[in-house]
C-alpha atoms as a PDB file:
ATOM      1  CA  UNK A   1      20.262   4.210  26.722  1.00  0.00           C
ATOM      2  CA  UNK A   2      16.508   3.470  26.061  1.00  0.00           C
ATOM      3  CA  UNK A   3      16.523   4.825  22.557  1.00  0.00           C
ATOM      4  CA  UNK A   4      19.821   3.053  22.030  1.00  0.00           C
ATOM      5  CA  UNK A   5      17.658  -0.109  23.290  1.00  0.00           C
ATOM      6  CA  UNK A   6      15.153   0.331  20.819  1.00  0.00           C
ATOM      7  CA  UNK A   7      17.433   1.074  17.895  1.00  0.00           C
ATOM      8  CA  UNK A   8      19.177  -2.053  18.870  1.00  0.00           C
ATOM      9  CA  UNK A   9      15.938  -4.346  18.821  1.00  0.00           C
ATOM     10  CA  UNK A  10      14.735  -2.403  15.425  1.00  0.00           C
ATOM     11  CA  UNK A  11      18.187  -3.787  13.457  1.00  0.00           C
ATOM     12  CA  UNK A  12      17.868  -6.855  15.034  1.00  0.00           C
ATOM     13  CA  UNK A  13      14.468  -7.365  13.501  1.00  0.00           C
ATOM     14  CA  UNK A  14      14.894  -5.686  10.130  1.00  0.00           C
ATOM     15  CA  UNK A  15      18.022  -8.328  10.278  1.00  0.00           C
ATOM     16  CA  UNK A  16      15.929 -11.642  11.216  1.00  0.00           C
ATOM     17  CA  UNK A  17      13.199 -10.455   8.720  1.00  0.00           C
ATOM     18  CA  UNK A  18      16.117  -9.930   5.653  1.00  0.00           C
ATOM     19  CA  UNK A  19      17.402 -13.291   6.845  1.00  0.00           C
ATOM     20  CA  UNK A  20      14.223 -15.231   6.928  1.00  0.00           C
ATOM     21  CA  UNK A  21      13.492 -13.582   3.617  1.00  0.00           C
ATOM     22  CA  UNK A  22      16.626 -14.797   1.694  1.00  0.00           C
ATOM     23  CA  UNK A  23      15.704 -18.195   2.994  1.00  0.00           C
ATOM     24  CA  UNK A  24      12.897 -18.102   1.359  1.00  0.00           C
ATOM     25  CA  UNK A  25      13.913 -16.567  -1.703  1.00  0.00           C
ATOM     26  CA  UNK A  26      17.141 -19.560  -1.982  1.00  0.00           C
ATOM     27  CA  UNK A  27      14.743 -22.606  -0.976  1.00  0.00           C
ATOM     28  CA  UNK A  28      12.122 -21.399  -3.313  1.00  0.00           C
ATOM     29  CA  UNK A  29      13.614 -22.382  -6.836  1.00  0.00           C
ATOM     30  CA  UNK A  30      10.733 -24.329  -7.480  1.00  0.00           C
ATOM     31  CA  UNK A  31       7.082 -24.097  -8.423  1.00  0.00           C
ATOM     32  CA  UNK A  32       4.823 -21.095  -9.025  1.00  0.00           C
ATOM     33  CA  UNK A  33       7.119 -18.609  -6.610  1.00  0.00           C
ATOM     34  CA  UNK A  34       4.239 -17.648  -4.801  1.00  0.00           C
ATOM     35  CA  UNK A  35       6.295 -18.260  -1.608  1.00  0.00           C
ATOM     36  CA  UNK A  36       9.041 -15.954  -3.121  1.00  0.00           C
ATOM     37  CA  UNK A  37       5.932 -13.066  -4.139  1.00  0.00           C
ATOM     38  CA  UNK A  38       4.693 -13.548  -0.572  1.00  0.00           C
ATOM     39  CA  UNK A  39       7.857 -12.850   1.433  1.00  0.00           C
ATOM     40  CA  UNK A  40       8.875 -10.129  -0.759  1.00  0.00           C
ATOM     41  CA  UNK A  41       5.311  -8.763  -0.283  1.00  0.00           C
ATOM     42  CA  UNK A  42       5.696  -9.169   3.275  1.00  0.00           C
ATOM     43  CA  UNK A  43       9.058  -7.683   3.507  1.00  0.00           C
ATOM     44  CA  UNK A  44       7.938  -4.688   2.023  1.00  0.00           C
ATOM     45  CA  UNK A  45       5.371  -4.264   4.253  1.00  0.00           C
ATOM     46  CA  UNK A  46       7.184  -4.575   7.228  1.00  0.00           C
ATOM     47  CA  UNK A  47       9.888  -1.974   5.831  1.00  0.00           C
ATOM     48  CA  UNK A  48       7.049   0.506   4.740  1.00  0.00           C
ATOM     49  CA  UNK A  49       5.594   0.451   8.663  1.00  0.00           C
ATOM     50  CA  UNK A  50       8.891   1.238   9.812  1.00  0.00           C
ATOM     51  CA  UNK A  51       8.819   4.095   7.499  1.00  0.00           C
ATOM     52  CA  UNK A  52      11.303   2.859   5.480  1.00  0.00           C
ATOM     53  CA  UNK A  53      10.369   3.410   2.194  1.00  0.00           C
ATOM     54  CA  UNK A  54      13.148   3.233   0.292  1.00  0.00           C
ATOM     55  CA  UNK A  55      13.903   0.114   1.459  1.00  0.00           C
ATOM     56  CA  UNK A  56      10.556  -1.123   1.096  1.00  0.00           C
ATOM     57  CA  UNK A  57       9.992   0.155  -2.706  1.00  0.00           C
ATOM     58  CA  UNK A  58      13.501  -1.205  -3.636  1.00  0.00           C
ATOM     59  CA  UNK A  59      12.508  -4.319  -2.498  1.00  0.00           C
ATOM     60  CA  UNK A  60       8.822  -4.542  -4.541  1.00  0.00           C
ATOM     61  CA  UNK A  61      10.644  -3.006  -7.202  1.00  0.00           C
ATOM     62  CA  UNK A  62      13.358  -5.567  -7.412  1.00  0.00           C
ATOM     63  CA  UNK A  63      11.350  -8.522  -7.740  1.00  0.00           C
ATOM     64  CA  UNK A  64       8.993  -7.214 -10.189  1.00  0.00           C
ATOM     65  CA  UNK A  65       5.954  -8.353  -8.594  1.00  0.00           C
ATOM     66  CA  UNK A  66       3.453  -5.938  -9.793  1.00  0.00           C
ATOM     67  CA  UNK A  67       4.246  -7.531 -13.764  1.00  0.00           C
ATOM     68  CA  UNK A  68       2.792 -10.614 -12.364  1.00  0.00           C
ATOM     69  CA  UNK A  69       0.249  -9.572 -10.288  1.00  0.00           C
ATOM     70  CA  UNK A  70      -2.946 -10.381 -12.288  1.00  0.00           C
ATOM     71  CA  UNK A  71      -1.996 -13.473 -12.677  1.00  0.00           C
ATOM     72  CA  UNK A  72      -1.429 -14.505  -8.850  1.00  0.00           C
ATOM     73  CA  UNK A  73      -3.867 -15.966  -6.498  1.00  0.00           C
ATOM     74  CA  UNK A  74      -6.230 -13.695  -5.183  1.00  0.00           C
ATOM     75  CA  UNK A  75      -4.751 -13.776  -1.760  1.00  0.00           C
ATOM     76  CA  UNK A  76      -1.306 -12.498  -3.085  1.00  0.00           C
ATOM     77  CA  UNK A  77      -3.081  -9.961  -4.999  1.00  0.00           C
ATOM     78  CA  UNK A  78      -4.798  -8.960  -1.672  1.00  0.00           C
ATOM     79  CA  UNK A  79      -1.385  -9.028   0.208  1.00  0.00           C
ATOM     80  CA  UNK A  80      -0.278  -6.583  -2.954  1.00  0.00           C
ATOM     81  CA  UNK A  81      -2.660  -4.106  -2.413  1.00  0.00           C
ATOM     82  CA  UNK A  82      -1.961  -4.000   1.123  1.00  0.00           C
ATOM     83  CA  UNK A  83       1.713  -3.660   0.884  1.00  0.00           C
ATOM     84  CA  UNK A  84       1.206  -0.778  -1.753  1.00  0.00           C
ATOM     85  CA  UNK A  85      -1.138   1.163   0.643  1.00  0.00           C
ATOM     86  CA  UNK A  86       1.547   0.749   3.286  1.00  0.00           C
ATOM     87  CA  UNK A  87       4.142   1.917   0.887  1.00  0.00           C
ATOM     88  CA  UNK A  88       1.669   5.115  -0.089  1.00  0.00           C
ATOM     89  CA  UNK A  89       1.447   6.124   3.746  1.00  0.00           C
ATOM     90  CA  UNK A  90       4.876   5.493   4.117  1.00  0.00           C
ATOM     91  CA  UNK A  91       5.808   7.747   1.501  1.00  0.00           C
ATOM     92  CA  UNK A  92       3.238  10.306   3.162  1.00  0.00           C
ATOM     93  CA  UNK A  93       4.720   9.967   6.788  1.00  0.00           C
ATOM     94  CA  UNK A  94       7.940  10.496   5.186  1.00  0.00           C
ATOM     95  CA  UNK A  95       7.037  13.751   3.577  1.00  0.00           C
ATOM     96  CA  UNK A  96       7.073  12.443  -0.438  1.00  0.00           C
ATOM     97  CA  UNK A  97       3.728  13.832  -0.905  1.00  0.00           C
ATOM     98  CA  UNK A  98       3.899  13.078  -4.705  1.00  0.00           C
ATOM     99  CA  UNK A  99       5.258   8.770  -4.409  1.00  0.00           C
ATOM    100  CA  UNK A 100       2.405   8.988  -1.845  1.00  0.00           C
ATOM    101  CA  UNK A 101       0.024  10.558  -4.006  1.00  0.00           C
ATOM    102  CA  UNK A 102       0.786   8.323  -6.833  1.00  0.00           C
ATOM    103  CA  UNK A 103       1.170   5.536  -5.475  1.00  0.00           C
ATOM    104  CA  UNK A 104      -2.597   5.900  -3.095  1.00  0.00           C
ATOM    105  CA  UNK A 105      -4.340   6.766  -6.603  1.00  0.00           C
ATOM    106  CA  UNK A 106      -5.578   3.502  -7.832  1.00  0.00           C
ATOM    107  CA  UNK A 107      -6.510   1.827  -4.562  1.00  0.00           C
ATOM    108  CA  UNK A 108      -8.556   4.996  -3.055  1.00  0.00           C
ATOM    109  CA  UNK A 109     -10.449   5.915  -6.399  1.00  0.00           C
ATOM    110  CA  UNK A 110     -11.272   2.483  -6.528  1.00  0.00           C
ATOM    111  CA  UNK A 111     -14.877   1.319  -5.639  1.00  0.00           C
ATOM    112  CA  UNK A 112     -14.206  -1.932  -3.622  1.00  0.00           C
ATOM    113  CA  UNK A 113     -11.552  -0.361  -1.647  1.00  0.00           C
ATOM    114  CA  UNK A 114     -12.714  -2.839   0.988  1.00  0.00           C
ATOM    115  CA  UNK A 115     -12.320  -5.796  -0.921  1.00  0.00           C
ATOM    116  CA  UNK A 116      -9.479  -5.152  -3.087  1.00  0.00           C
ATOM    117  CA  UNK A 117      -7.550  -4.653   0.557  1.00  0.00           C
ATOM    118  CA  UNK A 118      -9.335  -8.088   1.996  1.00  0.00           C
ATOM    119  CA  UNK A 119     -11.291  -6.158   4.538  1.00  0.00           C
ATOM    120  CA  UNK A 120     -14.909  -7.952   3.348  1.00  0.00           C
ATOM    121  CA  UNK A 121     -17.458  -5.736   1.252  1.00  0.00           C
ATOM    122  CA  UNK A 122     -19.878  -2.305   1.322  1.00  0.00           C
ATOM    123  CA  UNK A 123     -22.456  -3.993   1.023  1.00  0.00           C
ATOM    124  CA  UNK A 124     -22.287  -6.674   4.023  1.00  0.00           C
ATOM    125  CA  UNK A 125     -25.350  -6.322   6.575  1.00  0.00           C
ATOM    126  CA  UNK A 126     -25.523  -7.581  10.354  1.00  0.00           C
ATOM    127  CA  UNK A 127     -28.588  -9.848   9.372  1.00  0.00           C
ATOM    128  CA  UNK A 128     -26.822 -11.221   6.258  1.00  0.00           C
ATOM    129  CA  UNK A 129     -23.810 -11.898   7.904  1.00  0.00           C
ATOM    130  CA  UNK A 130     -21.866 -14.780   5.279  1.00  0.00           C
ATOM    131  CA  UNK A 131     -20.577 -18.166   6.581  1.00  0.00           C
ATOM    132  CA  UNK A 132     -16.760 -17.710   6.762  1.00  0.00           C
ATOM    133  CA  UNK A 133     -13.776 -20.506   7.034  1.00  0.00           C
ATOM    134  CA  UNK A 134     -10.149 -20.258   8.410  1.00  0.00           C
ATOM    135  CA  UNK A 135      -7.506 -20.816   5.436  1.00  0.00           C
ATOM    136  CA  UNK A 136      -4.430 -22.732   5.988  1.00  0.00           C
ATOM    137  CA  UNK A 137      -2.884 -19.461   5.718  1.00  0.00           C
ATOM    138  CA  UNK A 138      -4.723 -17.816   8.773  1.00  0.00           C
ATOM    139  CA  UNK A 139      -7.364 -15.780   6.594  1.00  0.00           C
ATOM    140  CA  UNK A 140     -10.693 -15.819   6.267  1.00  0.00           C
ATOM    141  CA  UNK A 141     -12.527 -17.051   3.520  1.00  0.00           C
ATOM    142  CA  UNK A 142     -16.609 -16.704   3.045  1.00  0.00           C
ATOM    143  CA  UNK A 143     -18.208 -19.304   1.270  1.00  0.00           C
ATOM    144  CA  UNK A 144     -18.969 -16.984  -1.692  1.00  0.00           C
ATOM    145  CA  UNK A 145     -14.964 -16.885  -1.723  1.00  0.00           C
ATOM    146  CA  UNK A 146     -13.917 -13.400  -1.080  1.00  0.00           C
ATOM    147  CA  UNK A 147     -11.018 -12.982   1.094  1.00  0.00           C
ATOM    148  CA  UNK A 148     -10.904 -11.470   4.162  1.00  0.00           C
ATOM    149  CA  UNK A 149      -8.109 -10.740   6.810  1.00  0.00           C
ATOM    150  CA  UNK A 150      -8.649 -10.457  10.516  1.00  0.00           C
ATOM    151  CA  UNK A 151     -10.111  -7.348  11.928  1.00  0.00           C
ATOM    152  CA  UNK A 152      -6.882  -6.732  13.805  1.00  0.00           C
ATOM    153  CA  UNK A 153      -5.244  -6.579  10.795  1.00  0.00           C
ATOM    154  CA  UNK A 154      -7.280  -4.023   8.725  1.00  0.00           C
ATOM    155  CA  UNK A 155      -5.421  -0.587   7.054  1.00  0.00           C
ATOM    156  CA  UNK A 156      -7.788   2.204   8.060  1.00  0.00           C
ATOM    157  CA  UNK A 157      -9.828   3.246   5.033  1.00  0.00           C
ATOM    158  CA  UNK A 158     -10.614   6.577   6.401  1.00  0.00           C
ATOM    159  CA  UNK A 159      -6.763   7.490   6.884  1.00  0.00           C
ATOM    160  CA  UNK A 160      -5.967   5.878   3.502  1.00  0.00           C
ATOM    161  CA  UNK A 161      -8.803   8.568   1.897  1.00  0.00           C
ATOM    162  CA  UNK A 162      -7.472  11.038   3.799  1.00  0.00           C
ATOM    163  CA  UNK A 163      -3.965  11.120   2.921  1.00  0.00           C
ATOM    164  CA  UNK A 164      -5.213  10.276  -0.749  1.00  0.00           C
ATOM    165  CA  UNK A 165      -7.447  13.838  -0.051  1.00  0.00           C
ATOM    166  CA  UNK A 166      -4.961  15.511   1.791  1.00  0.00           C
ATOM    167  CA  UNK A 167      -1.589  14.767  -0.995  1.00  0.00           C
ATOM    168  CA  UNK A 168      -3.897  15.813  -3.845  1.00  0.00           C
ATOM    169  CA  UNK A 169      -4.854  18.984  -2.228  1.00  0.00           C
ATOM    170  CA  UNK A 170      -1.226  19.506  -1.605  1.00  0.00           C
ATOM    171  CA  UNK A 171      -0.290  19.021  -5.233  1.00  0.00           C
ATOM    172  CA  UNK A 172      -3.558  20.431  -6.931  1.00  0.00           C
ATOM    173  CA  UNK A 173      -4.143  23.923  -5.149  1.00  0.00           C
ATOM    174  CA  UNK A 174      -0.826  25.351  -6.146  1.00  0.00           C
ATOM    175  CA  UNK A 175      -1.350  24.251  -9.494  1.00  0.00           C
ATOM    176  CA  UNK A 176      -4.822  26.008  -9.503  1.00  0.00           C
ATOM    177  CA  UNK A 177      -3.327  28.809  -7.800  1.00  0.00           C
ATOM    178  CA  UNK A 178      -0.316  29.118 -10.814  1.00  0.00           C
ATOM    179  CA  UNK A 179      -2.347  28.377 -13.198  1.00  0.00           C
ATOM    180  CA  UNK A 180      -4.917  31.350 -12.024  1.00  0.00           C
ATOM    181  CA  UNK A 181      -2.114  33.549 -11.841  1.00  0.00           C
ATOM    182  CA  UNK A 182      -0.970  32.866 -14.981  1.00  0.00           C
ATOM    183  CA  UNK A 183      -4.322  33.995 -16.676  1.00  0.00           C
ATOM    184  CA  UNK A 184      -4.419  36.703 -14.929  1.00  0.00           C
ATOM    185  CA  UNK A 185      -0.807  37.876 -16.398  1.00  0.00           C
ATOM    186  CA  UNK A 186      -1.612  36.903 -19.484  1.00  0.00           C
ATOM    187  CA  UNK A 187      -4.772  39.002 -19.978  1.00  0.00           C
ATOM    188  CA  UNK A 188      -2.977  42.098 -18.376  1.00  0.00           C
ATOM    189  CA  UNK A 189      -0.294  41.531 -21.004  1.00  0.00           C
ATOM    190  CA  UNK A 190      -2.943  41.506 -23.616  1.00  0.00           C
ATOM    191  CA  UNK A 191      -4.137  45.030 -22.127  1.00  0.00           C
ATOM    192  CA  UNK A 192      -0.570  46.605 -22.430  1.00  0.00           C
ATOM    193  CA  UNK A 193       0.187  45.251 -25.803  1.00  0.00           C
ATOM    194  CA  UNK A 194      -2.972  47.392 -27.081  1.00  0.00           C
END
């Protein structure tokens, strides 16, 4: 009956968060849509912790947001990258070691994994600590205006890099491995046809 329980409270939210989402996406005609980018964002990555990733790629995939991305405000670009990394471990937990692969590639090859996920910079010191300011939307913004969510918050980089590392590995060595093979055939091929 506990697991029951738990099922029970799991469709309950996935059904408040679908409902509060449509609301969103109906009184949101007007405007930029950033409201409409946001909850889909959001809904996503909701879905893509609850390792549904179906659900959760259908639902970035539907409303198109990565078209528009580089032209949103920074903090929905953040809120992007985050629900993509959450999609990419998803993906991973689920066992689609290619989506996940493909899907981690541009965030952990990137340099500024850090900031491109809002989780402040490499380069940040304790003495040099920068002046930071709450947003209306509950993040943090330094004065030099980078974005940064709250520590609570933050996607572990190391387990990002490491299922990056561990889905290429996957994918590359048996490639290697064929590929060695396949030399190997074709020079004893060579020998025979002498």
């Amino acid at each position: 009956s506990k697991i029951t329980s738990n099922e029970a409270n799991a469709q309950n939210t996935d059904e408040l968060i679908d409902s509060l989402c449509s609301q969103v996406y109906e009184y949101s005609n007007h405007g930029s849509g950033s409201q409409r980018k946001r909850a889909a964002l959001m809904q996503s990555y909701y879905y893509s912790t609850c390792d549904q990733f179906y659900r959760a790629r259908e639902i970035l995939q539907l409303t198109n947001v990565q078209s528009v991305i580089q032209t949103s405000e920074v903090s929905i670009q953040v809120l992007f990258n985050r629900a993509v990394v959450q999609l990419g471990l998803s993906a991973f937990r689920i066992g689609q070691i290619d989506e996940a692969r493909s899907i981690l590639f541009e965030v952990a090859t990137s340099n500024r994994i850090r900031e491109v996920l809002g989780q402040g910079n490499n380069r940040s010191t304790q003495s040099n600590q920068p002046i930071q300011a709450l947003t209306s939307e509950g993040e943090t913004v330094t004065i030099g205006g980078e974005r940064h969510v709250p520590f609570h918050m933050h996607i572990n980089i190391q387990l990002l890099e490491t299922v990056y590392y561990i889905t290429s590995l996957l994918i590359e060595i048996p490639l290697m491995a064929l590929s060695c093979y396949q030399g190997k055939i074709g020079d004893n091929t060579e020998l025979w046809a002498q």
